[in-house]
N, C-alpha and C. Protein backbone atom coordinates (compact mmCIF):
# COMPACT_ATOMS: atom_id res chain seq x y z
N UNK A 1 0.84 -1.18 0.00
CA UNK A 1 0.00 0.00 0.00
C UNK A 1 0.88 1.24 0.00
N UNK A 2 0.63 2.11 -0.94
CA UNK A 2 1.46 3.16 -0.76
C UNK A 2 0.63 4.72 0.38
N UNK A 3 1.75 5.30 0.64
CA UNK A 3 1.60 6.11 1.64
C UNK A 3 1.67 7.43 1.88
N UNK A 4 2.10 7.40 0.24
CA UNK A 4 2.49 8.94 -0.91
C UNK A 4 1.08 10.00 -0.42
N UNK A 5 1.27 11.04 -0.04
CA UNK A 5 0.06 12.02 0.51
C UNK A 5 0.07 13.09 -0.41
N UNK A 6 -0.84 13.52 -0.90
CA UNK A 6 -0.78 14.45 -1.79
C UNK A 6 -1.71 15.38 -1.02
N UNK A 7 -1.21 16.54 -1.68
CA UNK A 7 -1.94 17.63 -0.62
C UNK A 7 -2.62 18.32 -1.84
N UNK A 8 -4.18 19.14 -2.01
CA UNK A 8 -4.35 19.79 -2.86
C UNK A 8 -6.10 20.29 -2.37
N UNK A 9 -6.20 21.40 -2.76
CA UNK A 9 -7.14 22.63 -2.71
C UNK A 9 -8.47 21.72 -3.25
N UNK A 10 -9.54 21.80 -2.11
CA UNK A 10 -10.64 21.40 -2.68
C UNK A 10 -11.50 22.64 -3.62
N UNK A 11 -11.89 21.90 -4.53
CA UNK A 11 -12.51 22.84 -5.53
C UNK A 11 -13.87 23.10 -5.26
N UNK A 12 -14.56 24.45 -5.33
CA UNK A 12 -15.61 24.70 -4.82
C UNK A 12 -17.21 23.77 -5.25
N UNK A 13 -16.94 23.05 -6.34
CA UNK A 13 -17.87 22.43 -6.67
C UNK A 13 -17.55 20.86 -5.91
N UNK A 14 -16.69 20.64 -5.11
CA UNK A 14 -16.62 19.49 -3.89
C UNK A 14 -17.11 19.56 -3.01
N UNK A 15 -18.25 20.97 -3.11
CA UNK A 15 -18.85 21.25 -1.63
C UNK A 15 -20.12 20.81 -2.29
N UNK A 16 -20.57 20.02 -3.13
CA UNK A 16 -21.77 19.30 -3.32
C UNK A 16 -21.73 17.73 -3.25
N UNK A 17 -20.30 17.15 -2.30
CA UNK A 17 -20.13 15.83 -2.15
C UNK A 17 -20.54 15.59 -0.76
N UNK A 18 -21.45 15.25 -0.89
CA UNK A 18 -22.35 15.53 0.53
C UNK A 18 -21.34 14.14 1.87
N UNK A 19 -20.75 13.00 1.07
CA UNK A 19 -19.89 12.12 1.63
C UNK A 19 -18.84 12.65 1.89
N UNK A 20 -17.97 13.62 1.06
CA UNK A 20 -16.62 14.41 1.22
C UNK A 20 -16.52 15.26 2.62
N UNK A 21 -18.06 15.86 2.25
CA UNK A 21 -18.06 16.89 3.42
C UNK A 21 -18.80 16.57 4.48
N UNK A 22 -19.47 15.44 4.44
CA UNK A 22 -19.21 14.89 6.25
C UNK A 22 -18.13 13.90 6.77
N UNK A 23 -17.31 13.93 5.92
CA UNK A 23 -16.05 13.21 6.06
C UNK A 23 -15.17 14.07 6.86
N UNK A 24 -14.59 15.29 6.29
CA UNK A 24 -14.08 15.67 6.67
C UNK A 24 -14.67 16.89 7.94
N UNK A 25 -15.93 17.59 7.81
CA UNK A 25 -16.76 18.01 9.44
C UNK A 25 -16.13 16.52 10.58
N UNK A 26 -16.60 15.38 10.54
CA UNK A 26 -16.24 14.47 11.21
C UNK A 26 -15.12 14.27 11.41
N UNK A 27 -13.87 14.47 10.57
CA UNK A 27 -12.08 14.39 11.48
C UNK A 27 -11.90 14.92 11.89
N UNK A 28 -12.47 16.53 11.39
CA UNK A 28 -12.08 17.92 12.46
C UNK A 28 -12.46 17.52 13.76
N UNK A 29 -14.56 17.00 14.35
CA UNK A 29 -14.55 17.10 15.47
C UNK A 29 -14.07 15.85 15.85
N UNK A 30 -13.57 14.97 15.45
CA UNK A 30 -13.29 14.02 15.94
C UNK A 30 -11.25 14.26 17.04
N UNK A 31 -10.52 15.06 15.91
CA UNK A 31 -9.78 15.05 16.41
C UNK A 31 -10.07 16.52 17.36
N UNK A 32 -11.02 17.54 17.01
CA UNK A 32 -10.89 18.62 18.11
C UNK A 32 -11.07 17.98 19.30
N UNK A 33 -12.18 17.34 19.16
CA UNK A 33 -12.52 15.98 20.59
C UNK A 33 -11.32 15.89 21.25
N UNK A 34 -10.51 15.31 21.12
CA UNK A 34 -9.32 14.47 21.67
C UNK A 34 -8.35 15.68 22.31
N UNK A 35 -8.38 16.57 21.27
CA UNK A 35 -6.93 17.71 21.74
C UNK A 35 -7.41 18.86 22.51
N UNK A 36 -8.80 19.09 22.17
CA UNK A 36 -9.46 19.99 23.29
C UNK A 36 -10.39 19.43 24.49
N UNK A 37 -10.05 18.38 24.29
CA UNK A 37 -10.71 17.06 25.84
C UNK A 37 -10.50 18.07 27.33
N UNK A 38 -11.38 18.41 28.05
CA UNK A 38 -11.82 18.83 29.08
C UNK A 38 -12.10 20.89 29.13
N UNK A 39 -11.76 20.65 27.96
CA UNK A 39 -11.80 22.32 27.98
C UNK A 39 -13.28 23.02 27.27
N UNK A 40 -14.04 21.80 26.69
CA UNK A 40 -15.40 22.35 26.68
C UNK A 40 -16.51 21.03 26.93
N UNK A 41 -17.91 21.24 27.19
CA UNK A 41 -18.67 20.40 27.47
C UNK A 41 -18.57 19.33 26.20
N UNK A 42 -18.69 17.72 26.62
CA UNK A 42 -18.54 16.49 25.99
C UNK A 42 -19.57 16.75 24.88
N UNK A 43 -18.81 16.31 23.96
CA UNK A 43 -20.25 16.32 22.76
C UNK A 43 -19.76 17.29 21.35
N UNK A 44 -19.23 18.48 22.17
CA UNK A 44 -19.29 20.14 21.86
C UNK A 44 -18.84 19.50 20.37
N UNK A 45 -19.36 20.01 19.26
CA UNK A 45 -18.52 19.73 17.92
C UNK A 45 -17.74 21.37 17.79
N UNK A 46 -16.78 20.96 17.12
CA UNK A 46 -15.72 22.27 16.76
C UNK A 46 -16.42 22.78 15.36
N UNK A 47 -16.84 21.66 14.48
CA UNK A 47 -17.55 22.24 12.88
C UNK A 47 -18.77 21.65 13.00
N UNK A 48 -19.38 21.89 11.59
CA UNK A 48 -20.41 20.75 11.29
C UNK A 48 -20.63 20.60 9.46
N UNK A 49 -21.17 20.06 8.92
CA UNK A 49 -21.14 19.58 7.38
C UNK A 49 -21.37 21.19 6.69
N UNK A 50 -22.22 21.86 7.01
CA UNK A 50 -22.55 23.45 6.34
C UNK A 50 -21.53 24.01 6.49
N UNK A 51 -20.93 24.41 7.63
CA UNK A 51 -19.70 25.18 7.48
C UNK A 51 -18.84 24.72 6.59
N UNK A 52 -18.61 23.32 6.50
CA UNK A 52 -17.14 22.73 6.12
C UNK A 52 -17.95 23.02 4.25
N UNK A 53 -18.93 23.18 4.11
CA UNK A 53 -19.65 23.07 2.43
C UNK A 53 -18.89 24.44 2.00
N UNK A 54 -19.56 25.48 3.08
CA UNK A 54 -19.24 26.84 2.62
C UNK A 54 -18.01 27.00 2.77
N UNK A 55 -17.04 26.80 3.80
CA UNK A 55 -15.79 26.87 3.51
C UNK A 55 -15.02 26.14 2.17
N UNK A 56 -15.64 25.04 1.63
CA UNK A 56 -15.11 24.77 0.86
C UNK A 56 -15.49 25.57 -0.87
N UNK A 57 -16.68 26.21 -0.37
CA UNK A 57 -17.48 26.79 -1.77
C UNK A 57 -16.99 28.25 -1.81
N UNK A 58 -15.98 28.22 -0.73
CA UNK A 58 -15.17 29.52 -0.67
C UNK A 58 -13.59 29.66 -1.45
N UNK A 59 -13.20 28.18 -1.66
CA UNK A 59 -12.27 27.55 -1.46
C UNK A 59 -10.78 27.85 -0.49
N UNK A 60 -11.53 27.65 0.27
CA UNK A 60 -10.82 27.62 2.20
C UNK A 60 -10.12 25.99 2.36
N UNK A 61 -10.99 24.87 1.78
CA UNK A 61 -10.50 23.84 2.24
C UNK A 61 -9.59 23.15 1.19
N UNK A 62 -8.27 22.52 2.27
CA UNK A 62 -6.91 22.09 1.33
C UNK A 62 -6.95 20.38 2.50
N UNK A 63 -7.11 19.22 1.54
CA UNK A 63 -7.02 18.41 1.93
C UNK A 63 -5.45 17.37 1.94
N UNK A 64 -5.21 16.39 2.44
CA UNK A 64 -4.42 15.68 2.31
C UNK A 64 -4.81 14.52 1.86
N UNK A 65 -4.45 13.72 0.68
CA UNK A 65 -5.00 12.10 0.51
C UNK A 65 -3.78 10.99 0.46
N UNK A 66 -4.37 10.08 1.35
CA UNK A 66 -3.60 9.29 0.51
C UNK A 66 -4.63 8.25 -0.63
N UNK A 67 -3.85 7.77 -1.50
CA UNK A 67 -5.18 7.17 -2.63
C UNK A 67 -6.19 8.24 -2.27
N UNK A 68 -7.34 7.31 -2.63
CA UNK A 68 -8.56 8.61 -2.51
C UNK A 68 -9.10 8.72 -1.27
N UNK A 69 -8.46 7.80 -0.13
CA UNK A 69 -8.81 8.43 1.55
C UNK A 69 -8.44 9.79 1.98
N UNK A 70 -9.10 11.18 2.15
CA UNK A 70 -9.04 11.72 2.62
C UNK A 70 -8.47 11.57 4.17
N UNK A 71 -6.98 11.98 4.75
CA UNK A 71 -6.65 11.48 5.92
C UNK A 71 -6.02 13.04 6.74
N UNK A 72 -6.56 14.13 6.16
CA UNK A 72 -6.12 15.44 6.58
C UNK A 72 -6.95 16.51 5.97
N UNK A 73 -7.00 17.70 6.62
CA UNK A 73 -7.23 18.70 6.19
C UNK A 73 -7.10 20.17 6.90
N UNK A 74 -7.33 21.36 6.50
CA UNK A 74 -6.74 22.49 7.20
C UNK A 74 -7.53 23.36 6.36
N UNK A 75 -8.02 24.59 6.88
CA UNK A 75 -8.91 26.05 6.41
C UNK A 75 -7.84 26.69 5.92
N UNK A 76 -7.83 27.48 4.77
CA UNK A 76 -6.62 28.44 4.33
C UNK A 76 -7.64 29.71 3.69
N UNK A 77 -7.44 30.61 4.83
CA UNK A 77 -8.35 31.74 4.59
C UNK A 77 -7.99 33.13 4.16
N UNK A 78 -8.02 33.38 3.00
CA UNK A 78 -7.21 34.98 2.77
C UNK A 78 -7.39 35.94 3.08
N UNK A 79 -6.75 36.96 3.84
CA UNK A 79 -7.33 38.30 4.44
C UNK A 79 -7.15 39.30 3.51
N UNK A 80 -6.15 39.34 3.20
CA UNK A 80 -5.79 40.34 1.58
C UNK A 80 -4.70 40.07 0.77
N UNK A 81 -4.24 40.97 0.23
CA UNK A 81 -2.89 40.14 -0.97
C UNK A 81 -1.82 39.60 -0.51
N UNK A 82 -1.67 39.77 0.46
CA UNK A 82 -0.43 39.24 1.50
C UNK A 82 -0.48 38.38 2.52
N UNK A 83 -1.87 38.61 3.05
CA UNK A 83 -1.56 37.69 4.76
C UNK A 83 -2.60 36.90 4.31
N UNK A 84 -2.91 35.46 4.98
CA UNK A 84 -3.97 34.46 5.39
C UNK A 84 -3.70 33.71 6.74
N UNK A 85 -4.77 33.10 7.03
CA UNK A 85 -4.57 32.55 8.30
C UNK A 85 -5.26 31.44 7.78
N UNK A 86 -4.90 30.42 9.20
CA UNK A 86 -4.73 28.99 8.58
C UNK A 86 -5.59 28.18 10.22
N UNK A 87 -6.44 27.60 9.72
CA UNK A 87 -6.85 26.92 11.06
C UNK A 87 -7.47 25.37 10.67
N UNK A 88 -8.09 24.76 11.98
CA UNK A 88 -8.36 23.50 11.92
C UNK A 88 -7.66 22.39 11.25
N UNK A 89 -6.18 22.50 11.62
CA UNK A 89 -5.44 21.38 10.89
C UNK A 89 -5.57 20.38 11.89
N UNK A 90 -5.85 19.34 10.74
CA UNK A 90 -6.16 17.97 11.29
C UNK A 90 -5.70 16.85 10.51
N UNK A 91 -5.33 15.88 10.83
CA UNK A 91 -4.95 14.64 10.33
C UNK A 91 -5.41 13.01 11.52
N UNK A 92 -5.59 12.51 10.23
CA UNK A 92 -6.54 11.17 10.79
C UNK A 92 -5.22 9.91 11.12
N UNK A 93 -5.85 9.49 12.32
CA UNK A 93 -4.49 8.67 12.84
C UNK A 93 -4.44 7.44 12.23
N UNK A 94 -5.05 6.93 11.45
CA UNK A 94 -5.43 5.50 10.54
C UNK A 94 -5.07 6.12 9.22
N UNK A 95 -4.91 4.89 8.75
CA UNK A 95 -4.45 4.78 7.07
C UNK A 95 -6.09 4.13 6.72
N UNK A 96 -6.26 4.59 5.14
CA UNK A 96 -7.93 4.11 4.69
C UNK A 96 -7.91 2.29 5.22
N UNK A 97 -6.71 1.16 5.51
CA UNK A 97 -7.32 0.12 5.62
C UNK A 97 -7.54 0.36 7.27
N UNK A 98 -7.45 1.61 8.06
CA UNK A 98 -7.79 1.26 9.73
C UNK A 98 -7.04 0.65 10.89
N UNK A 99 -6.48 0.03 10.21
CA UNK A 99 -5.58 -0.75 11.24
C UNK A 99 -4.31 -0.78 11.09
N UNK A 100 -3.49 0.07 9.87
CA UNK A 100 -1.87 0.76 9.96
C UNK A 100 -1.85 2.04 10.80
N UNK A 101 -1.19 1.96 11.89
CA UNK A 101 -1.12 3.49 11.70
C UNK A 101 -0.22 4.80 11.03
N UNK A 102 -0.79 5.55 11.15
CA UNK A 102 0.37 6.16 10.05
C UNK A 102 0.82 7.56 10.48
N UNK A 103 -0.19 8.00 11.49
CA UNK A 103 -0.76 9.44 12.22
C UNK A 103 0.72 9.49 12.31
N UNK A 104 1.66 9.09 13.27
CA UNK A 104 2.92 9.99 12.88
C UNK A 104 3.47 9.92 11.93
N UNK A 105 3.38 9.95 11.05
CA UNK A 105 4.42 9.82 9.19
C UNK A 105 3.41 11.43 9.09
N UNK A 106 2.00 11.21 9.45
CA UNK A 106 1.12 12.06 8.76
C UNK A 106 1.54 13.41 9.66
N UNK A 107 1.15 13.80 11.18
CA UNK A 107 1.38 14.50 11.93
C UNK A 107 2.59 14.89 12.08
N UNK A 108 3.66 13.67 12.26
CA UNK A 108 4.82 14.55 12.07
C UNK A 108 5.80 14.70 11.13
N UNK A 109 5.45 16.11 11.15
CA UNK A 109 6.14 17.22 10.02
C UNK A 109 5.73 17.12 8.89
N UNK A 110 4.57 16.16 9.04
CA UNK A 110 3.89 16.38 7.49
C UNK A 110 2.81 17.59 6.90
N UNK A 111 2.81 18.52 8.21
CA UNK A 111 2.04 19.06 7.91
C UNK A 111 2.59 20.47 7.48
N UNK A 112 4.27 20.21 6.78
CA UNK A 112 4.48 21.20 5.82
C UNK A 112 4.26 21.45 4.54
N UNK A 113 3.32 19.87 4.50
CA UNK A 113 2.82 19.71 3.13
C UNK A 113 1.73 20.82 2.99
N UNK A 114 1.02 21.00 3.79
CA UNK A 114 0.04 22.10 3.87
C UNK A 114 0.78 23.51 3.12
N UNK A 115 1.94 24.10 3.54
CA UNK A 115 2.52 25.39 3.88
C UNK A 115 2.66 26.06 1.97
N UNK A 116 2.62 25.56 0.98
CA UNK A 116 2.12 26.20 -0.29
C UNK A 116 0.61 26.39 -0.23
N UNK A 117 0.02 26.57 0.27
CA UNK A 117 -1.44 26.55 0.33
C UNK A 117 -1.96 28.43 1.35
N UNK A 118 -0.65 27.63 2.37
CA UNK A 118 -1.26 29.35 3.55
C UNK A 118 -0.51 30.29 3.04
């Protein structure tokens, strides 16, 4: 299985993949879950599928794949010709078969794959 991650800009007409985009609403809160664990009430989601549509129909959202598993993603938001800001980076600790893990190959330092994008 290869492990090659390609990083690339979802296109605004990917915000009508109604599977894409509760794919990725779901890693965000899944991993906000874990890294913001006790700092807001259980449950709390960080996104939800509408935001992650419009952010992407904005084109804000830059994913990571490996094959066609979506296993990352991050908001890349432009303020004007020069600056953007960059939030909700996330990466999924499983490889698409579930049971490799890969989260550190992916998490670490892979997430300079992102940095042509912000």
């Amino acid at each position: 299985m290869s492990t090659d991650i390609e990083v690339e800009l979802l296109p605004p007409e990917a915000s009508a993949d109604e599977r894409t985009m509760a794919h990725i609403a779901a890693l965000v809160n899944q991993v906000y879950a874990a890294a913001e664990d006790g700092l807001w009430v259980p449950g709390t989601p960080r996104t939800n599928v509408e935001e992650i549509r419009e952010f992407t129909k904005a084109g804000q959202i830059v994913v990571a794949r490996i094959g066609t598993q979506i296993v990352g993603s991050i908001r890349v938001q432009d303020l004007d010709e020069s600056a953007a800001e960059s939030g909700m980076l996330v990466a999924d600790r499983l490889s698409a078969i579930g049971s490799m893990a890969i989260g550190d190959q992916v998490m670490g330092g892979r997430g300079r794959d992102f940095c042509p994008f912000a």
